[in-house]
N, C-alpha and C. Protein backbone atom coordinates (compact mmCIF):
# COMPACT_ATOMS: atom_id res chain seq x y z
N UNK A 1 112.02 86.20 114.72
CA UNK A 1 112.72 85.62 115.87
C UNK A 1 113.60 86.66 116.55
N UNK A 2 114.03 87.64 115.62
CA UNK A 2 115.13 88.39 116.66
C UNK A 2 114.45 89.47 116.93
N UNK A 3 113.49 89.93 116.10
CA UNK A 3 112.13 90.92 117.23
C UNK A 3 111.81 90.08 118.20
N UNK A 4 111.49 88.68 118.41
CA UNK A 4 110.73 88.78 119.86
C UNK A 4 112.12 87.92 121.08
N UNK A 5 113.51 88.06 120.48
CA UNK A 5 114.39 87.86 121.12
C UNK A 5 114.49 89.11 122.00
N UNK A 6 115.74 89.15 122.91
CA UNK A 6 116.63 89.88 123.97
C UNK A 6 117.81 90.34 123.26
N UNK A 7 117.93 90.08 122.16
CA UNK A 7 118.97 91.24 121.27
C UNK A 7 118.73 92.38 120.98
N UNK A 8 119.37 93.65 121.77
CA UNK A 8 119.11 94.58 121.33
C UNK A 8 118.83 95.02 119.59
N UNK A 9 117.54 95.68 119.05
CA UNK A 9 116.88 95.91 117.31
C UNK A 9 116.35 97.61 117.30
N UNK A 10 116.84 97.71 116.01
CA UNK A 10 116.75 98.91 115.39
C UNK A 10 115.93 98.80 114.34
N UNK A 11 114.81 99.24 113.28
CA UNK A 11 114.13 99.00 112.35
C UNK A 11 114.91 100.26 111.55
N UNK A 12 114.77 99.84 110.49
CA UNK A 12 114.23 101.08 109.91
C UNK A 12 113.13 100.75 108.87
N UNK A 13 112.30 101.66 108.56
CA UNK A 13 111.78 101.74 107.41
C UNK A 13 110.62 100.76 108.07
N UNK A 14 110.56 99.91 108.83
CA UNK A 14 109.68 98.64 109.19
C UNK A 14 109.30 99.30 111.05
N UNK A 15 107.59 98.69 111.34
CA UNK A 15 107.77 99.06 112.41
C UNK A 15 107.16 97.91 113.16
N UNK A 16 107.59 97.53 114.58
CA UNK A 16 107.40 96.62 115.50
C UNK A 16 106.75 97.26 116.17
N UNK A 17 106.18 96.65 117.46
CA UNK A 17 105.07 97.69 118.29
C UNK A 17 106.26 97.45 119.32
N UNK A 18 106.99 96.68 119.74
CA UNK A 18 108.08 96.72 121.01
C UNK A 18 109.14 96.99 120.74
N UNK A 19 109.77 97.66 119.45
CA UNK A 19 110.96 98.03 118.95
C UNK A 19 111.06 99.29 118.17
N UNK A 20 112.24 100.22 118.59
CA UNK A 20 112.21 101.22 117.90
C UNK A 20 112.57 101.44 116.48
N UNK A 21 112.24 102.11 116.12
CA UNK A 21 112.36 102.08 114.52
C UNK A 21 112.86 103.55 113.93
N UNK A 22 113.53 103.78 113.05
CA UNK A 22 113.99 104.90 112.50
C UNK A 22 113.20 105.05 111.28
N UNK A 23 112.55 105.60 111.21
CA UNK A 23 111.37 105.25 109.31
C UNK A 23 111.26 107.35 108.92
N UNK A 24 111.49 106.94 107.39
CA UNK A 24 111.69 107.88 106.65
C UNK A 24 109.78 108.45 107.19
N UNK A 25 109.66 110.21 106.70
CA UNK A 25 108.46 110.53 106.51
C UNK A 25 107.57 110.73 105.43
N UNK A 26 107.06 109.26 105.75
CA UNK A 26 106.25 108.77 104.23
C UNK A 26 105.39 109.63 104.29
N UNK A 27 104.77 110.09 105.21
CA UNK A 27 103.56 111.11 104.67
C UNK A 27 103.59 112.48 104.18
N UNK A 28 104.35 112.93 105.15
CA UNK A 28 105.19 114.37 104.18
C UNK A 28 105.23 114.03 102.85
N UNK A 29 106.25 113.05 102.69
CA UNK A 29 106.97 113.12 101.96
C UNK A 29 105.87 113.03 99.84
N UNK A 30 104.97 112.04 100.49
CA UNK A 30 103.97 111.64 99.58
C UNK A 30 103.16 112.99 99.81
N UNK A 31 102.69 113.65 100.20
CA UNK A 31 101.90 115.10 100.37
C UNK A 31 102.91 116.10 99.17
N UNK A 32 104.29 116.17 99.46
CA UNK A 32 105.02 116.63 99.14
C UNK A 32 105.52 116.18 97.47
N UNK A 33 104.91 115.40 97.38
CA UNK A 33 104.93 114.66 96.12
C UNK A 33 103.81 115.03 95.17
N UNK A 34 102.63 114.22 95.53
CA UNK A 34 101.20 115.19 94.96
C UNK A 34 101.05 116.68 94.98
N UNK A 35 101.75 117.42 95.60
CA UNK A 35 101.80 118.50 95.59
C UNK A 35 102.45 119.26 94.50
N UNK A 36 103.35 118.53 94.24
CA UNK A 36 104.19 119.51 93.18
C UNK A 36 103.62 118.68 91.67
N UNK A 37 103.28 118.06 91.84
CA UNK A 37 102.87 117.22 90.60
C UNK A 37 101.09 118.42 90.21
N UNK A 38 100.97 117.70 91.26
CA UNK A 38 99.57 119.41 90.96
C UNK A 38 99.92 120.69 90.46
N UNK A 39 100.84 121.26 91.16
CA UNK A 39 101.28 122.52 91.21
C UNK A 39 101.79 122.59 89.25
N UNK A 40 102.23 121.32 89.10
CA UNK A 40 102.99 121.19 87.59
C UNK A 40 101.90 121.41 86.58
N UNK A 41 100.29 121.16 86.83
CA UNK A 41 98.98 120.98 86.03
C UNK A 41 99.09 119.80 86.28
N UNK A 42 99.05 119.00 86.78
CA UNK A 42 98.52 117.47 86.80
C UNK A 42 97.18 117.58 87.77
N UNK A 43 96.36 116.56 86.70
CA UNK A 43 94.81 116.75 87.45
C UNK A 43 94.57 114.81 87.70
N UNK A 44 95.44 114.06 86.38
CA UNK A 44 94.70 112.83 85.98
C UNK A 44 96.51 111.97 86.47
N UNK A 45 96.46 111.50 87.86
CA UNK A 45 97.81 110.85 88.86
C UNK A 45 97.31 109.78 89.19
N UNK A 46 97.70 108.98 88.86
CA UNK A 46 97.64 107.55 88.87
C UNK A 46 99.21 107.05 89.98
N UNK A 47 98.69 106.30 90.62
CA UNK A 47 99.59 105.96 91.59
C UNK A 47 99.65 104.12 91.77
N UNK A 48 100.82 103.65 91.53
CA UNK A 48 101.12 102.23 91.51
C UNK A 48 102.16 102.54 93.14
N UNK A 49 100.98 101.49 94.08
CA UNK A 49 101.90 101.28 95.51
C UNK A 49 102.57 100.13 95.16
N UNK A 50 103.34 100.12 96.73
CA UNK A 50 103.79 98.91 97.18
C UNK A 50 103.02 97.82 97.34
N UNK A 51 103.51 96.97 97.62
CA UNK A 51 102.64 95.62 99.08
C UNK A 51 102.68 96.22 100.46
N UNK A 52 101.57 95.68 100.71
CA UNK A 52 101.18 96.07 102.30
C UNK A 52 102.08 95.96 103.22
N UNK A 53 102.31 97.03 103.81
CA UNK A 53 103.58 97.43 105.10
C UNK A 53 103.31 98.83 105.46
N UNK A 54 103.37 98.91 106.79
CA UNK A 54 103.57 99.94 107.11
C UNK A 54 103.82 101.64 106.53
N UNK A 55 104.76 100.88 105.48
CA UNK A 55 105.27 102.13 104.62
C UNK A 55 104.19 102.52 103.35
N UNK A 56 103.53 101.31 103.12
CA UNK A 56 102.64 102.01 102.20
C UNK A 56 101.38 101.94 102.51
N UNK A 57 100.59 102.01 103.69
CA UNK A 57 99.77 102.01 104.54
C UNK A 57 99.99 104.15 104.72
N UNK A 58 101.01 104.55 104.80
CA UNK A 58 101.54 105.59 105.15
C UNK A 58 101.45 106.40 103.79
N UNK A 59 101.78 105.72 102.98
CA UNK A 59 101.89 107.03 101.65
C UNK A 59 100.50 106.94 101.05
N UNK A 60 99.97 105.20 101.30
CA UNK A 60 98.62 105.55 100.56
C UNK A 60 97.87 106.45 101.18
N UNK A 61 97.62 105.99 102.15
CA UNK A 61 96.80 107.13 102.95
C UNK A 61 97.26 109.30 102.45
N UNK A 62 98.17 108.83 102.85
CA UNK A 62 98.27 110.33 102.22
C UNK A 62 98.40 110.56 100.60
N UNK A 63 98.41 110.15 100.38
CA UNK A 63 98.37 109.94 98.96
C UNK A 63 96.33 110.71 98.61
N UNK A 64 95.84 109.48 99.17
CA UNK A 64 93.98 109.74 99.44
C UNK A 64 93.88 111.34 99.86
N UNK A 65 94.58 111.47 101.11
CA UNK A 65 94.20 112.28 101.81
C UNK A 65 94.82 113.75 101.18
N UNK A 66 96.10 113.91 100.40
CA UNK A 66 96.36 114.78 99.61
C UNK A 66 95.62 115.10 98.57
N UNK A 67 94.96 114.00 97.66
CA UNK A 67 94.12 114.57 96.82
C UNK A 67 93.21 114.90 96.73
N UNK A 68 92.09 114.26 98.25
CA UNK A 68 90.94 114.86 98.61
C UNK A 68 91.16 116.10 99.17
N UNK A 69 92.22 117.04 99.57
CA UNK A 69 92.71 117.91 100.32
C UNK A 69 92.65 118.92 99.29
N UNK A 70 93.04 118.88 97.70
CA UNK A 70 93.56 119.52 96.47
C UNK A 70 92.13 119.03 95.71
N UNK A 71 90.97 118.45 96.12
CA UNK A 71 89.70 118.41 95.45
C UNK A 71 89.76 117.50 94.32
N UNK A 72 91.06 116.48 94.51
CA UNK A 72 91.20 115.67 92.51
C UNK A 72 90.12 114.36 93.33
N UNK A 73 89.79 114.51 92.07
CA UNK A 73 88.67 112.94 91.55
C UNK A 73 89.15 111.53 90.88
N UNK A 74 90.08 110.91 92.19
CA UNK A 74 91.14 110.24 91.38
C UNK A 74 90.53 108.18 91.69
N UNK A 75 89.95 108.28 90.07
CA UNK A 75 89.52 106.78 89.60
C UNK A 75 89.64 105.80 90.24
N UNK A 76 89.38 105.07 90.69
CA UNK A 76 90.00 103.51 91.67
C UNK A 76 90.68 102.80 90.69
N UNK A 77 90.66 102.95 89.37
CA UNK A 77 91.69 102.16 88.51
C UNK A 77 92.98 103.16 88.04
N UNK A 78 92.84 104.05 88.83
CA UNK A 78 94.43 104.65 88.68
C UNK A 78 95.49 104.19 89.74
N UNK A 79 94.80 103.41 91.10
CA UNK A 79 95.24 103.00 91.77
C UNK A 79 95.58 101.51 91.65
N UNK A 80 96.76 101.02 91.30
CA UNK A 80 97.71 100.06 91.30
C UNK A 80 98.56 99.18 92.35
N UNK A 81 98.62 97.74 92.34
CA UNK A 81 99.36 97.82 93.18
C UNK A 81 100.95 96.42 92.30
N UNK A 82 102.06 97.05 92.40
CA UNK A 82 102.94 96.23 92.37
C UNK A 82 104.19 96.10 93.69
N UNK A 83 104.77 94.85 93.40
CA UNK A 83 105.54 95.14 94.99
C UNK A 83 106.81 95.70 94.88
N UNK A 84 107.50 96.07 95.55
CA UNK A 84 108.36 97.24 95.80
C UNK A 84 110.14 96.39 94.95
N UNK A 85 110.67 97.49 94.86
CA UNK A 85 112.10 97.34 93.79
C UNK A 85 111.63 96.20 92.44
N UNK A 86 110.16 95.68 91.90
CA UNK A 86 109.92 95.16 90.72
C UNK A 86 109.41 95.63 89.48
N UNK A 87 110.51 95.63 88.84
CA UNK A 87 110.18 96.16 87.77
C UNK A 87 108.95 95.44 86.87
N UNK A 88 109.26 94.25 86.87
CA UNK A 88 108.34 93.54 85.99
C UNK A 88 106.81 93.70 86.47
N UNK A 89 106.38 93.88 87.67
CA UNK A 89 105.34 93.78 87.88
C UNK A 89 104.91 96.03 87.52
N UNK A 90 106.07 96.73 87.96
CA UNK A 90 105.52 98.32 87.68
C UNK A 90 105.27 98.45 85.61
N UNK A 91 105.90 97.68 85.27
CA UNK A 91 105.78 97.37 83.54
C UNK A 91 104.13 96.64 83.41
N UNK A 92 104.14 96.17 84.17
CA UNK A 92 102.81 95.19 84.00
C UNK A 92 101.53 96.57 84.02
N UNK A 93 101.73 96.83 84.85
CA UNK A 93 100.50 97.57 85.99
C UNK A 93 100.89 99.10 85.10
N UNK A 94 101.52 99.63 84.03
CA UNK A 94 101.86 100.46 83.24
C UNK A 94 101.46 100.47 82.34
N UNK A 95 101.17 99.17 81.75
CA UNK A 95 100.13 98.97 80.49
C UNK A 95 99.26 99.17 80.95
N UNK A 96 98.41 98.44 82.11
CA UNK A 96 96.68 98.79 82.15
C UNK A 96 96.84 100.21 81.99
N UNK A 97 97.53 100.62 82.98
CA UNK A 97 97.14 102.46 83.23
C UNK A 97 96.58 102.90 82.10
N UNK A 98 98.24 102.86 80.50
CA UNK A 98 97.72 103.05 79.43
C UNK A 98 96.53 102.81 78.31
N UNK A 99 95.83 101.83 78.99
CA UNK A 99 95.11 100.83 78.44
C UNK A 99 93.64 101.26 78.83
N UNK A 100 93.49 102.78 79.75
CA UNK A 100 92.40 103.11 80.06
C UNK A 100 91.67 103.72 79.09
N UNK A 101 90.45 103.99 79.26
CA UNK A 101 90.05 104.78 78.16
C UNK A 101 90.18 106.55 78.65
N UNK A 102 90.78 106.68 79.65
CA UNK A 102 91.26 108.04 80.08
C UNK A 102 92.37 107.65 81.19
N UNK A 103 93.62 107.39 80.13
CA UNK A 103 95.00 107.00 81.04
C UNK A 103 94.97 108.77 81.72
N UNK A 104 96.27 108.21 82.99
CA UNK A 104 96.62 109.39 83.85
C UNK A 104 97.75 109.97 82.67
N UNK A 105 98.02 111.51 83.31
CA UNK A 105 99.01 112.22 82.41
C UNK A 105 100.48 112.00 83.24
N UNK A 106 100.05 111.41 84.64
CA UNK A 106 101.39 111.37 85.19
C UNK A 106 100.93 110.31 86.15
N UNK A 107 102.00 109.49 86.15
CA UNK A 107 102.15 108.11 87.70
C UNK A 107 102.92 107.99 88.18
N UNK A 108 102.75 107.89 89.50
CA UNK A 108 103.78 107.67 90.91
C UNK A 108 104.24 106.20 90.88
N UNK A 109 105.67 106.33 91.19
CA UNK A 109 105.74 104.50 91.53
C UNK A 109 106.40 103.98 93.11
N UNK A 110 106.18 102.98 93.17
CA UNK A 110 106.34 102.64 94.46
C UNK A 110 107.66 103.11 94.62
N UNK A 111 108.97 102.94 93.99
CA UNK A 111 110.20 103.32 94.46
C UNK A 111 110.83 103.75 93.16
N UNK A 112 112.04 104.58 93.26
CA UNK A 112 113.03 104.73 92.42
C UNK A 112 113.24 103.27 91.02
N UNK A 113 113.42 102.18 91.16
CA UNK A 113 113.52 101.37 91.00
C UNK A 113 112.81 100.59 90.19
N UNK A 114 111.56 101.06 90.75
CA UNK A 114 110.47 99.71 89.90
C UNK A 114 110.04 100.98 88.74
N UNK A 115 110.49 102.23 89.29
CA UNK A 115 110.04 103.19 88.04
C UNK A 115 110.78 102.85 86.76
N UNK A 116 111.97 102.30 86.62
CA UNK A 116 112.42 101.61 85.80
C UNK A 116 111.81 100.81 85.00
N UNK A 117 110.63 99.63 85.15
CA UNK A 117 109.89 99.22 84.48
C UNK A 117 108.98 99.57 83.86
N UNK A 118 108.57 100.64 84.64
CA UNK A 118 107.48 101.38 83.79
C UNK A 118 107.72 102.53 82.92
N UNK A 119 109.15 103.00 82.92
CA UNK A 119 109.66 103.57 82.26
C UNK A 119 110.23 102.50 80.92
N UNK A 120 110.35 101.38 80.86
CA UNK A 120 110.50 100.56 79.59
C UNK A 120 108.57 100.37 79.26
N UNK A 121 107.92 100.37 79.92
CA UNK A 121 106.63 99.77 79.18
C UNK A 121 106.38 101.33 78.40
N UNK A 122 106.16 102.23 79.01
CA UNK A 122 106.21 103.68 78.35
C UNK A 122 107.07 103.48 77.09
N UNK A 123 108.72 103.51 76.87
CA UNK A 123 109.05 102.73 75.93
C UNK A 123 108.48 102.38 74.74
N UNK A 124 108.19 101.14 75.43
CA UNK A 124 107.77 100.22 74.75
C UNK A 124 106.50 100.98 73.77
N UNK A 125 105.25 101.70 74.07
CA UNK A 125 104.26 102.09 73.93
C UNK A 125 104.93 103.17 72.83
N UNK A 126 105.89 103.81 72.95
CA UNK A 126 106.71 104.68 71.94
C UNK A 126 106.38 106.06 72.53
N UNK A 127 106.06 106.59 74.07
CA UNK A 127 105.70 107.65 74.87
C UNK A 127 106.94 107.97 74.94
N UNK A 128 106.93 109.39 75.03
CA UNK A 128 108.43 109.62 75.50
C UNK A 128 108.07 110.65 76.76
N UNK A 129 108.90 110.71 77.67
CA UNK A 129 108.94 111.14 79.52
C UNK A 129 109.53 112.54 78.91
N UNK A 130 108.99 113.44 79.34
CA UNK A 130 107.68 113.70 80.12
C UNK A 130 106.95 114.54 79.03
N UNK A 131 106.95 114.46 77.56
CA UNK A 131 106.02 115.14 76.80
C UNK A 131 105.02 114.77 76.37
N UNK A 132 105.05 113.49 76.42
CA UNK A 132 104.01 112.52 76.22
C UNK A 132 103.23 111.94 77.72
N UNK A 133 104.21 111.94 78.59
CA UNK A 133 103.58 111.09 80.04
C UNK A 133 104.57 111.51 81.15
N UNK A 134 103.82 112.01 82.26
CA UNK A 134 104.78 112.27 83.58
C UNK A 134 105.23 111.10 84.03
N UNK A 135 106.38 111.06 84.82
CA UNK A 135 106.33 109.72 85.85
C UNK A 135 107.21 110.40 87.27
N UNK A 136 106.51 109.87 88.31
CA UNK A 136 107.40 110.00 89.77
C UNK A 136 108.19 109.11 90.23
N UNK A 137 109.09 108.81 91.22
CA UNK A 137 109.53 108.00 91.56
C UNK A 137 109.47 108.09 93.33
N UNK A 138 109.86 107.10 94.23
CA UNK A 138 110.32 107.81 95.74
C UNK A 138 111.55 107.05 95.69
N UNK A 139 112.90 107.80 96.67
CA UNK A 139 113.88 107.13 97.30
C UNK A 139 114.73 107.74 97.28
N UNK A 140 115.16 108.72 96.10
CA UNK A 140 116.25 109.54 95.62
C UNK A 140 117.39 108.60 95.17
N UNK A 141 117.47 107.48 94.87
CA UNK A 141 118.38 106.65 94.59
C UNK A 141 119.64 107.03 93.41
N UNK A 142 120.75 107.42 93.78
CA UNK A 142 121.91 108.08 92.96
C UNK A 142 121.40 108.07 91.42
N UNK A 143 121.43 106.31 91.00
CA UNK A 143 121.04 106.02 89.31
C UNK A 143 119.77 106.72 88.73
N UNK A 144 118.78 107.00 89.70
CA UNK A 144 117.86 107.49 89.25
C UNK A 144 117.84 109.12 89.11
N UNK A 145 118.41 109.76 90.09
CA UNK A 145 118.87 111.14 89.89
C UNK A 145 119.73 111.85 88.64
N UNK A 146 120.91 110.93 88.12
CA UNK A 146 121.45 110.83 86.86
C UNK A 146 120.96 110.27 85.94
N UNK A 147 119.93 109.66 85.73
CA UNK A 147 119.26 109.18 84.32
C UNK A 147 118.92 110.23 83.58
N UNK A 148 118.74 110.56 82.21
CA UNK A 148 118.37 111.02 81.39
C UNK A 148 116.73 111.37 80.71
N UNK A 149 116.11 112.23 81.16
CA UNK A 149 116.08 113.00 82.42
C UNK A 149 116.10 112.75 83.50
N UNK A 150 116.32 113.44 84.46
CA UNK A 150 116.68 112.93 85.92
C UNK A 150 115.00 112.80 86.48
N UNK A 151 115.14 111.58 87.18
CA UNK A 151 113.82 111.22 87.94
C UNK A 151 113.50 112.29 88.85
N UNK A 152 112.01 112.48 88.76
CA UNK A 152 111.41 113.65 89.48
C UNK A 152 111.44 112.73 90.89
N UNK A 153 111.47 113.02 92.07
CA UNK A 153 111.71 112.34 93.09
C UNK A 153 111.50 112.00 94.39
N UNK A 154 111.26 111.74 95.63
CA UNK A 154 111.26 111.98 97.49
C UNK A 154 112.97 111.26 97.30
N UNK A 155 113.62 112.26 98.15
CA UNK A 155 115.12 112.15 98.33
C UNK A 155 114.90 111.71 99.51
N UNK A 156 115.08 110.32 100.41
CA UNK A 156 115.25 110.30 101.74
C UNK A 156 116.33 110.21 102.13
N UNK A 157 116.78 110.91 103.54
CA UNK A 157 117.97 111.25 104.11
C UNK A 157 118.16 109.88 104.69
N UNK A 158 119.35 108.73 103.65
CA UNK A 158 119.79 107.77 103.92
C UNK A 158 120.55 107.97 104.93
N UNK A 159 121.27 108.77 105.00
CA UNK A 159 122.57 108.51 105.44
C UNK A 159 122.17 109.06 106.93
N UNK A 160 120.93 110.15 107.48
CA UNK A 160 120.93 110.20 108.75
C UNK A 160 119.80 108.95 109.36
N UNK A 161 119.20 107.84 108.57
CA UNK A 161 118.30 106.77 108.57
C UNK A 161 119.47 106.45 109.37
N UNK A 162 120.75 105.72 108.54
CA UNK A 162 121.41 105.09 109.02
C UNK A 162 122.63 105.83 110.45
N UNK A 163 122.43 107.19 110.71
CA UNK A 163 123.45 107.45 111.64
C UNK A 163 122.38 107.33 112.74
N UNK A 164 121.02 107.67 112.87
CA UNK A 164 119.89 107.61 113.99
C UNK A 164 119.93 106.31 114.43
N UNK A 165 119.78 105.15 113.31
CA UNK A 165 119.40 103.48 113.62
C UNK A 165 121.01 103.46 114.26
N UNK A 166 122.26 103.89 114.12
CA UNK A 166 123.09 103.62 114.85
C UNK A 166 123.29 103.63 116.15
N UNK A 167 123.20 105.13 116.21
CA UNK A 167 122.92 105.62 117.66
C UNK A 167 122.49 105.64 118.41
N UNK A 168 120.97 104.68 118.21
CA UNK A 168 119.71 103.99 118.86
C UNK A 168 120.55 102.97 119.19
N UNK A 169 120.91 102.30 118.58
CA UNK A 169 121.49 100.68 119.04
C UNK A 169 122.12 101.21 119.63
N UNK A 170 123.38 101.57 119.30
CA UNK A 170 124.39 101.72 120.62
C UNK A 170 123.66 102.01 121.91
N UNK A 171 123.15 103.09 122.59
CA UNK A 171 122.41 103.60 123.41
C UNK A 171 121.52 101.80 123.86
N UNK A 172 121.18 100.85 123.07
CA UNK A 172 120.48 100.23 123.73
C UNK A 172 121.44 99.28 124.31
N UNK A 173 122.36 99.24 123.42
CA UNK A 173 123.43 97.93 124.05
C UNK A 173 123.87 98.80 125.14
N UNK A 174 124.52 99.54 125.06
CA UNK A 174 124.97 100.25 126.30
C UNK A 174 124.52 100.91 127.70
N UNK A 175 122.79 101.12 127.26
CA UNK A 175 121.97 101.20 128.39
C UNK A 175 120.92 100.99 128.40
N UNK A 176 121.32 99.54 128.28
CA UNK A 176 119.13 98.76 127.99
C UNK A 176 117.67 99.29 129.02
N UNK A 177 118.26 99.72 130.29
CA UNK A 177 117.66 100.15 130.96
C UNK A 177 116.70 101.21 130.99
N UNK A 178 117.95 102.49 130.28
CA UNK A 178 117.41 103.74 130.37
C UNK A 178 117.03 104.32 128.91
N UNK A 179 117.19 103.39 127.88
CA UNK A 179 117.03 104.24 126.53
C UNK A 179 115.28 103.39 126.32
N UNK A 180 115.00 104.70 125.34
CA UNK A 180 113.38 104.40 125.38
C UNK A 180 113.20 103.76 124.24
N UNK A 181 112.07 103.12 123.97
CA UNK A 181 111.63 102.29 122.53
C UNK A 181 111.04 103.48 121.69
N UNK A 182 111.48 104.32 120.96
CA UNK A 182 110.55 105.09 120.00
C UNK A 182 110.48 105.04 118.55
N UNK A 183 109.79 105.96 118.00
CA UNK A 183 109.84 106.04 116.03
C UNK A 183 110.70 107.50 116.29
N UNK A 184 111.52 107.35 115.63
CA UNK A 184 112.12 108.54 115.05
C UNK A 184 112.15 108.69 113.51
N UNK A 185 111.27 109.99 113.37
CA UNK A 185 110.86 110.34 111.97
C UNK A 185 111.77 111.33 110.83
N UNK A 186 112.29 110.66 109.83
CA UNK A 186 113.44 112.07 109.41
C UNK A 186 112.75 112.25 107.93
N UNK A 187 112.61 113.09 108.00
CA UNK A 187 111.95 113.94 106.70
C UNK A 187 112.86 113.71 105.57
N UNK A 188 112.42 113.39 104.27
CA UNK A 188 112.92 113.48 103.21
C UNK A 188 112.63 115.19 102.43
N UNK A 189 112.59 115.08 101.06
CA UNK A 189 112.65 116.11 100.19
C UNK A 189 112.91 116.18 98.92
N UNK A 190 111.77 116.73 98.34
CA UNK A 190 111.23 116.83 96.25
C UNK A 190 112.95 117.31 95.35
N UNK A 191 113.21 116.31 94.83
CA UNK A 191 114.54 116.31 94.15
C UNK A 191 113.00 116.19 92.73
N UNK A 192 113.00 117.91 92.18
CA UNK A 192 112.21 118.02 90.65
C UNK A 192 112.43 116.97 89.78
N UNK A 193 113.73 117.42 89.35
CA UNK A 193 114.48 116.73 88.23
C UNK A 193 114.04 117.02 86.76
N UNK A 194 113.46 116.00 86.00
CA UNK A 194 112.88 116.03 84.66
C UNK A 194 111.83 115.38 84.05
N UNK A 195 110.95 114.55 84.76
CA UNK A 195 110.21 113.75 84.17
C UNK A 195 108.71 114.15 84.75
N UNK A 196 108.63 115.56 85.30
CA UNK A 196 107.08 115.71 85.32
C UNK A 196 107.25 117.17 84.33
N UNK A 197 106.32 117.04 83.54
CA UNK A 197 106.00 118.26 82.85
C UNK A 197 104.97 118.98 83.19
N UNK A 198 105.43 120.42 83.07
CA UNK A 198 104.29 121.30 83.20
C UNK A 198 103.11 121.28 82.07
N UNK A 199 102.26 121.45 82.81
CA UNK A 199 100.94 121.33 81.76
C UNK A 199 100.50 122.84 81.22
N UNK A 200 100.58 122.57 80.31
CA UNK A 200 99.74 124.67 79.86
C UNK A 200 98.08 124.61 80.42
């Protein structure tokens, strides 16, 4: 309702086709992700997305398109899907992985957050991060940067998400006329950390 209202709207992270939006760069950012996970010896990356949105329409794709790019041969059952900040469902979708008869050595999770669950099913399994099993996360979320080891990571620049989506609005309340509807894209960036291991 207030997308197809006359109130001036800012997105972020979400995109409207008549509203501008401020959205992190999921594709970098996921390129930038498979990348260093390769670079670490990872051949066997298993990736648990989101639910369908925009945003993971964006990483899957590059996600595909990074590993066909780097030549990996990556299973259709390494590909997962749970929905975003749930743990219970990234715990769920953590067992199958394990449960393959050639689990991945490392998995991506939809966010900072739900890596949490799959970091208890790992746990649970008696694996320990990252000598036994890699794991990624995206978001850079403070708790996850200080955990023990620190989550390997996509750091997105919250804080200019939120000064851009500001400055857009203002500009629209203040000159609905002349300010334009666009995507403005702000690049995130690979916070290592501790939970992907190098492979010999």
């Amino acid at each position: 309702e207030l997308v197809k209202s006359n109130i001036p709207v800012v997105t972020i992270d979400h995109l409207f086709n008549n509203r501008s939006a401020i959205v992190s760069d999921n594709i970098k950012g996921m390129e930038d992700l498979v990348k260093y996970i390769y670079e670490m010896g990872h051949r066997k990356i298993a990736y648990i997305h989101g639910s369908d949105s925009a945003v993971t329409q964006s990483r899957l794709s590059s996600f595909h398109r990074t590993c066909e790019e780097l030549k990996l041969n990556i299973p259709d059952e390494y590909l997962r899907k749970a929905p975003y900040r749930n743990t219970r469902g990234a715990y769920e979708e953590t067992l199958k992985l394990l449960d393959l008869p050639a689990p991945p050595t490392c998995i991506i999770y939809p966010d900072d957050f739900s890596c949490f669950g799959g970091i208890s099913a790992l746990n649970a399994k008696g694996l320990k991060i990252p000598d036994d099993i890699s794991v990624a996360g995206y978001d850079g979320i403070g708790l996850a940067r200080n955990f023990q080891p620190p989550l390997t990571t996509v750091v997105q620049n919250t804080r200019r998400l939120g000064m851009e989506a500001a400055d857009k609005l203002i500009n629209l309340i203040e000159n609905p006329k002349t300010t334009l509807t666009e995507q403005i894209i702000i690049p995130g960036e690979i916070f290592p950390g501790g939970t992907v291991k190098r492979m010999d």
